[in-house]
C-alpha atoms as a PDB file:
ATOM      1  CA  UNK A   1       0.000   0.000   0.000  1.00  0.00           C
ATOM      2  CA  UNK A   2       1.492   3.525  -1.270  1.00  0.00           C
ATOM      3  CA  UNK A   3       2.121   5.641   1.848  1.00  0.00           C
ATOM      4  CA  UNK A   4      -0.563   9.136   1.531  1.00  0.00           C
ATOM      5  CA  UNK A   5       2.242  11.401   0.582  1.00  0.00           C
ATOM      6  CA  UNK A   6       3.250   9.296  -2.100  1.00  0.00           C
ATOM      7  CA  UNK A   7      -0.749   9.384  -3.438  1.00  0.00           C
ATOM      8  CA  UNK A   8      -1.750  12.175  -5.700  1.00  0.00           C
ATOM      9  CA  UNK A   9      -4.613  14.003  -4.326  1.00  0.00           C
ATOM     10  CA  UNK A  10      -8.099  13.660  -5.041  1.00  0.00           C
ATOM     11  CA  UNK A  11      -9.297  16.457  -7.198  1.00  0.00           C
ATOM     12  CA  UNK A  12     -12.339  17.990  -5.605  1.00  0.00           C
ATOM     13  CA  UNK A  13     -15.246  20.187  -7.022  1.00  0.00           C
ATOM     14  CA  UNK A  14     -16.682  22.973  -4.964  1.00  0.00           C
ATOM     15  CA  UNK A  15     -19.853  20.827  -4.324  1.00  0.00           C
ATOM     16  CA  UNK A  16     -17.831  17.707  -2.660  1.00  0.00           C
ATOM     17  CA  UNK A  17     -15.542  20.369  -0.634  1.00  0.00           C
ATOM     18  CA  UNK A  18     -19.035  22.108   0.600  1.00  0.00           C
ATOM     19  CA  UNK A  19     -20.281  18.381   1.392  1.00  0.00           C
ATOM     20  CA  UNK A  20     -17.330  17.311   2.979  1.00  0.00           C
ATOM     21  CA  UNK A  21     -17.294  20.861   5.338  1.00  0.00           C
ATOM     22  CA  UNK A  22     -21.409  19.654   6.079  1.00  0.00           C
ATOM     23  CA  UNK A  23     -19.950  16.239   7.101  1.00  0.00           C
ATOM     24  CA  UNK A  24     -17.368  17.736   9.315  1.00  0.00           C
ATOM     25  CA  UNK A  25     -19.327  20.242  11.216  1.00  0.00           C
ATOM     26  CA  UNK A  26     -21.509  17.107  12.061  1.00  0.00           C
ATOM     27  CA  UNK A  27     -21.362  13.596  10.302  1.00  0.00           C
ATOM     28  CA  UNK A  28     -25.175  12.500  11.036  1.00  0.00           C
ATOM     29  CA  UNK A  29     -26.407  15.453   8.979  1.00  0.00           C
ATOM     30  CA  UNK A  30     -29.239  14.172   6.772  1.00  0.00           C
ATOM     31  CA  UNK A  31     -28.339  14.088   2.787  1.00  0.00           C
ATOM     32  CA  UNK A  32     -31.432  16.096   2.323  1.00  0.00           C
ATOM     33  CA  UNK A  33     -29.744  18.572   4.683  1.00  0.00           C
ATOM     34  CA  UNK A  34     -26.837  18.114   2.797  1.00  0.00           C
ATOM     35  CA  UNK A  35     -28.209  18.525   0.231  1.00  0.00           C
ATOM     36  CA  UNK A  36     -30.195  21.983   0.330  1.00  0.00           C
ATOM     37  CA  UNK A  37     -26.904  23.723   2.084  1.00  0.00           C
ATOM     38  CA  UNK A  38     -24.749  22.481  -0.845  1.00  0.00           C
ATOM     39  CA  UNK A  39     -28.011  23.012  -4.192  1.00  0.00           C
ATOM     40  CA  UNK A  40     -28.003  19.470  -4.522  1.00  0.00           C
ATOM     41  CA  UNK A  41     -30.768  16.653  -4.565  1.00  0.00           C
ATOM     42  CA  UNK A  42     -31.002  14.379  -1.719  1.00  0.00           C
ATOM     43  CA  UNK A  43     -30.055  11.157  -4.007  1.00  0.00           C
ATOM     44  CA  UNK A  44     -26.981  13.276  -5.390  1.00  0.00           C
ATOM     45  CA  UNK A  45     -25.606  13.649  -1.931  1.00  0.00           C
ATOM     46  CA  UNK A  46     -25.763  10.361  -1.272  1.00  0.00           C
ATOM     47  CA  UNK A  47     -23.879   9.118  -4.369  1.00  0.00           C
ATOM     48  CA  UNK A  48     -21.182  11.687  -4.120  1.00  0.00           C
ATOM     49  CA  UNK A  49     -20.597  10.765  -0.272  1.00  0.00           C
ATOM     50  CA  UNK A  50     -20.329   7.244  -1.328  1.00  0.00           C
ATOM     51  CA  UNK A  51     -17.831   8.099  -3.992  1.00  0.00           C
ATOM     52  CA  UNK A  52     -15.466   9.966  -1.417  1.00  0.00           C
ATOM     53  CA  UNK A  53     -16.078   7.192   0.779  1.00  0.00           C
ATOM     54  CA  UNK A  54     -15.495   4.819  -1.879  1.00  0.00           C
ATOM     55  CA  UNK A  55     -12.174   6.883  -3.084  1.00  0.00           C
ATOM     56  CA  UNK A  56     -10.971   7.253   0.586  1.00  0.00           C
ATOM     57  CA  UNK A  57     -10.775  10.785   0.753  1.00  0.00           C
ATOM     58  CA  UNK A  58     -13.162  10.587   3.873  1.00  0.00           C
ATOM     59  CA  UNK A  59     -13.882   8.540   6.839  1.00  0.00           C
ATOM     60  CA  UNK A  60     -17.380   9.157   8.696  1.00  0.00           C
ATOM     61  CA  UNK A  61     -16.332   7.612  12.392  1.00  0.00           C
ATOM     62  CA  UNK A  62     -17.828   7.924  15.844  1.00  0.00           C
ATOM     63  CA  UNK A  63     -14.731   9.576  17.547  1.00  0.00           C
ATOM     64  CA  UNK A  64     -14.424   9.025  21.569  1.00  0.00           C
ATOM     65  CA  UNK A  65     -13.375  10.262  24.542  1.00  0.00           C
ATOM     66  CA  UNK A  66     -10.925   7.740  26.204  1.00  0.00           C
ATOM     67  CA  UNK A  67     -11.535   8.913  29.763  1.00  0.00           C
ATOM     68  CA  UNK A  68     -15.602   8.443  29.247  1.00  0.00           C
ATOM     69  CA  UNK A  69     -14.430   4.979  28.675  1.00  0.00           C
ATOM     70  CA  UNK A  70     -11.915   4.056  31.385  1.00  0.00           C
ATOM     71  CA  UNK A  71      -8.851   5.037  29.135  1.00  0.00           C
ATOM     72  CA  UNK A  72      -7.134   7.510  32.092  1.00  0.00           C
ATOM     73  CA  UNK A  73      -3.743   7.584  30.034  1.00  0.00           C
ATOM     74  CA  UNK A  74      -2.933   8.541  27.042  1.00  0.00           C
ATOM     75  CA  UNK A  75       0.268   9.756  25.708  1.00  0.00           C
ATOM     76  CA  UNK A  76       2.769  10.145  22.771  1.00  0.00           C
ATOM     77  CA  UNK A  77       5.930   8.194  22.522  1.00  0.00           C
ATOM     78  CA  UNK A  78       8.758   9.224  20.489  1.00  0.00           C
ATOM     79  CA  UNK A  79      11.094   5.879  19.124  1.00  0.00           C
ATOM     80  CA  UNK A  80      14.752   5.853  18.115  1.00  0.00           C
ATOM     81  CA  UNK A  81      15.107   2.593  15.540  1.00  0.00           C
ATOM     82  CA  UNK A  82      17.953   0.513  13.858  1.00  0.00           C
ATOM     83  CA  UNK A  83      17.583  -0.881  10.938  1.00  0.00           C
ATOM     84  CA  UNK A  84      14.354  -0.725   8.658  1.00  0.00           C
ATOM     85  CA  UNK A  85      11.685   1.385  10.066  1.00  0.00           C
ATOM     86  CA  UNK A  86       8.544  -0.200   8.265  1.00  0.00           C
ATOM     87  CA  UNK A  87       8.651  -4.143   9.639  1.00  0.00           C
ATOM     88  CA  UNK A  88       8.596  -1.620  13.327  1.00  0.00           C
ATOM     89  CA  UNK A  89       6.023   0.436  12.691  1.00  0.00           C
ATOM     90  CA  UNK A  90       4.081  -2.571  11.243  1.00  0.00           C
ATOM     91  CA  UNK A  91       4.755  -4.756  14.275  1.00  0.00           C
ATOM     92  CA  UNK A  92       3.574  -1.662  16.658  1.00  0.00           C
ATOM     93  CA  UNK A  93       0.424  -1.000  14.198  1.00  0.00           C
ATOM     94  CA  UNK A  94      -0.805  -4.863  15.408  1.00  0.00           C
ATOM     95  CA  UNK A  95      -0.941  -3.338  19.510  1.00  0.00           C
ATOM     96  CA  UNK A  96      -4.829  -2.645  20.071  1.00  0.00           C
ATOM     97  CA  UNK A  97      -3.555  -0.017  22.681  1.00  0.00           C
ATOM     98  CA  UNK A  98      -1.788   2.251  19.907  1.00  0.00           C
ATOM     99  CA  UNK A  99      -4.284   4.013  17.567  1.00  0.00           C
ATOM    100  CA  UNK A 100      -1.303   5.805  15.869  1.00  0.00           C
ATOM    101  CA  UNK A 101       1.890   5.071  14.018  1.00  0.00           C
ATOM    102  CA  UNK A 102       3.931   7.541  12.099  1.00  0.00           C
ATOM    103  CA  UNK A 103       6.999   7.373  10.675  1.00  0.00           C
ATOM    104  CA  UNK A 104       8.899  11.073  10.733  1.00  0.00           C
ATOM    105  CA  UNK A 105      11.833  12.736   9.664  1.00  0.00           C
ATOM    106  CA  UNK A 106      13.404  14.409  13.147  1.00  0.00           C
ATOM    107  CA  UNK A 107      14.214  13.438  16.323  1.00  0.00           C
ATOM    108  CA  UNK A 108      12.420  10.598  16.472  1.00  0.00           C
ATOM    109  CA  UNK A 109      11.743   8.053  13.541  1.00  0.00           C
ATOM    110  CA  UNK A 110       8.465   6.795  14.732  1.00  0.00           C
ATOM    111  CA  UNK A 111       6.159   8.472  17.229  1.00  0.00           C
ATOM    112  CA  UNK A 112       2.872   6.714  18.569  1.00  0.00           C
ATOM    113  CA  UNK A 113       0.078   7.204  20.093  1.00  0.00           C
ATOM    114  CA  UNK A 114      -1.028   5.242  22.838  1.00  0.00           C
ATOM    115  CA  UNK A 115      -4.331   5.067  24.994  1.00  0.00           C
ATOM    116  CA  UNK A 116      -3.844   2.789  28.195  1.00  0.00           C
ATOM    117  CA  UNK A 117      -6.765   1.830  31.766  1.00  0.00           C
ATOM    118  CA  UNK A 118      -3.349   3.273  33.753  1.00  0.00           C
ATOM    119  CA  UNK A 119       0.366   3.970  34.561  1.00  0.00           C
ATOM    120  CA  UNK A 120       0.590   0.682  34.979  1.00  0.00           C
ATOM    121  CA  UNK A 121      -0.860  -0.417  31.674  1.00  0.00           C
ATOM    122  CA  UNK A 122       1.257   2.264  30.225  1.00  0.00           C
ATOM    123  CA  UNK A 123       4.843   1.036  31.071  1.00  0.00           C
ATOM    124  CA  UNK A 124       3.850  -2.372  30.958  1.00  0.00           C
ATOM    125  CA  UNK A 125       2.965  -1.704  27.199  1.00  0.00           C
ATOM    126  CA  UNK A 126       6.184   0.351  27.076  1.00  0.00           C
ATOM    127  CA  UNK A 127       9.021  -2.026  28.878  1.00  0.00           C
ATOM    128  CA  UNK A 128       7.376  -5.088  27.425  1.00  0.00           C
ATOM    129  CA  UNK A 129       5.895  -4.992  24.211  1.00  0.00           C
ATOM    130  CA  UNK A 130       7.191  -1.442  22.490  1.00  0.00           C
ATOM    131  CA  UNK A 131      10.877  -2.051  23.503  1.00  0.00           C
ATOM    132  CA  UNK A 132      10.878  -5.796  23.242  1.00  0.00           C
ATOM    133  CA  UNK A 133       9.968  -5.062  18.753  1.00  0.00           C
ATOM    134  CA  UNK A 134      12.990  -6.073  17.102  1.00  0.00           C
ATOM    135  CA  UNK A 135      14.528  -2.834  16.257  1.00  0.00           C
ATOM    136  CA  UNK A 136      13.233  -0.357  18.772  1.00  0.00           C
ATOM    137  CA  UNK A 137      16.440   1.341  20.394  1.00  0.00           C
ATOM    138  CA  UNK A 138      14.993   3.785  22.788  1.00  0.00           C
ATOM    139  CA  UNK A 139      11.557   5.367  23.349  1.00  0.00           C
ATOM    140  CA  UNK A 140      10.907   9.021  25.133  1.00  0.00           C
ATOM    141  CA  UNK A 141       6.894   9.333  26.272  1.00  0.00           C
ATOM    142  CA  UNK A 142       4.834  12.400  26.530  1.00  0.00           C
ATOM    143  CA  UNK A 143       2.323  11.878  28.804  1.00  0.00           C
ATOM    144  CA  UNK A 144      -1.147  14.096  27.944  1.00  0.00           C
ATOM    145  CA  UNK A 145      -2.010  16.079  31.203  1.00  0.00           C
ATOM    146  CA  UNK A 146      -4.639  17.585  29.253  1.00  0.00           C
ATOM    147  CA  UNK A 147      -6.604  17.682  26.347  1.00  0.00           C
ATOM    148  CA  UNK A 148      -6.520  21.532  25.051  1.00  0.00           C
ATOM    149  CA  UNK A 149      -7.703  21.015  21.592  1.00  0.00           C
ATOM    150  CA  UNK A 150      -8.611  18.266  19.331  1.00  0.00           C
ATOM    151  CA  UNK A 151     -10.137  18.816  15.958  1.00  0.00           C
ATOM    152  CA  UNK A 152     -11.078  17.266  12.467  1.00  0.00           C
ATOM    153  CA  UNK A 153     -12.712  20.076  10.999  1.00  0.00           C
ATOM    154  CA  UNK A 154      -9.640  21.791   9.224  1.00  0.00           C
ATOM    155  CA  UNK A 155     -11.670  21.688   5.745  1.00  0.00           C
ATOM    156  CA  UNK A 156     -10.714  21.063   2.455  1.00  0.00           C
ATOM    157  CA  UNK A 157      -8.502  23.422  -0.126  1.00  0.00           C
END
């Protein structure tokens, strides 16, 4: 699978960049809502939001809180590797408690994102199962105090 940066974008129309911004400011909006924001028929809606569902330029998802859900740690790990990043970043893609992997160009050349029930859970996940992948050298966590800002709503160009 071709990395997104190495994907050419999607070329949008006005109408699927006003539908998408609909979507975004609330993803259970009605099609016919849709629809008579964006001049378009309720059954055109629906086939354009299946094509950018279809095309993967969207995801309509139910997003959480972790702490409504007995998730009271969450935090960002930075990882120093040897060696081939991608069989790493694979192996820590498989861990249910990491909902993101990145490889970067930086400090670090992977950082995660991890949602753990507690400290505990947290560095047993970290001494036992993120250090123990082949090829993880050293790890430095960032442990979220607080939630200032999270958004998906930065629109479409």
């Amino acid at each position: 699978m071709a990395s997104r940066v190495d994907q050419a974008p999607t070329h949008l129309d006005d109408v699927s960049k006003a539908i998408i911004e609909q979507l975004q400011r609330d993803g259970r909006m009605p099609y016919a809502a849709i629809g008579k924001a964006v001049g378009l028929s309720e059954a055109a809606v629906r086939q354009r939001v299946q094509r950018l569902l279809d095309n993967g330029v969207m995801q309509i998802v139910a997003v959480t809180d972790p702490l409504q859900l007995g998730f009271a740690r969450q935090a960002m790990i930075g990882i120093h590797a040897e060696g081939d990043v991608e069989p790493i970043a694979e192996s820590l893609s498989q861990m249910s408690e990491i909902d993101y992997v990145i490889i970067t160009a930086g400090s670090f050349d992977l950082m995660v994102e991890v949602v753990c029930e507690s400290d505990d859970h947290l560095l047993e996940l970290l001494s036992k199962r993120i250090r123990a992948v082949d090829g993880v050298r050293s790890t430095e966590s960032f442990v979220y105090l607080k939630l200032h800002k999270q958004t998906y709503s930065w629109g479409v160009r």
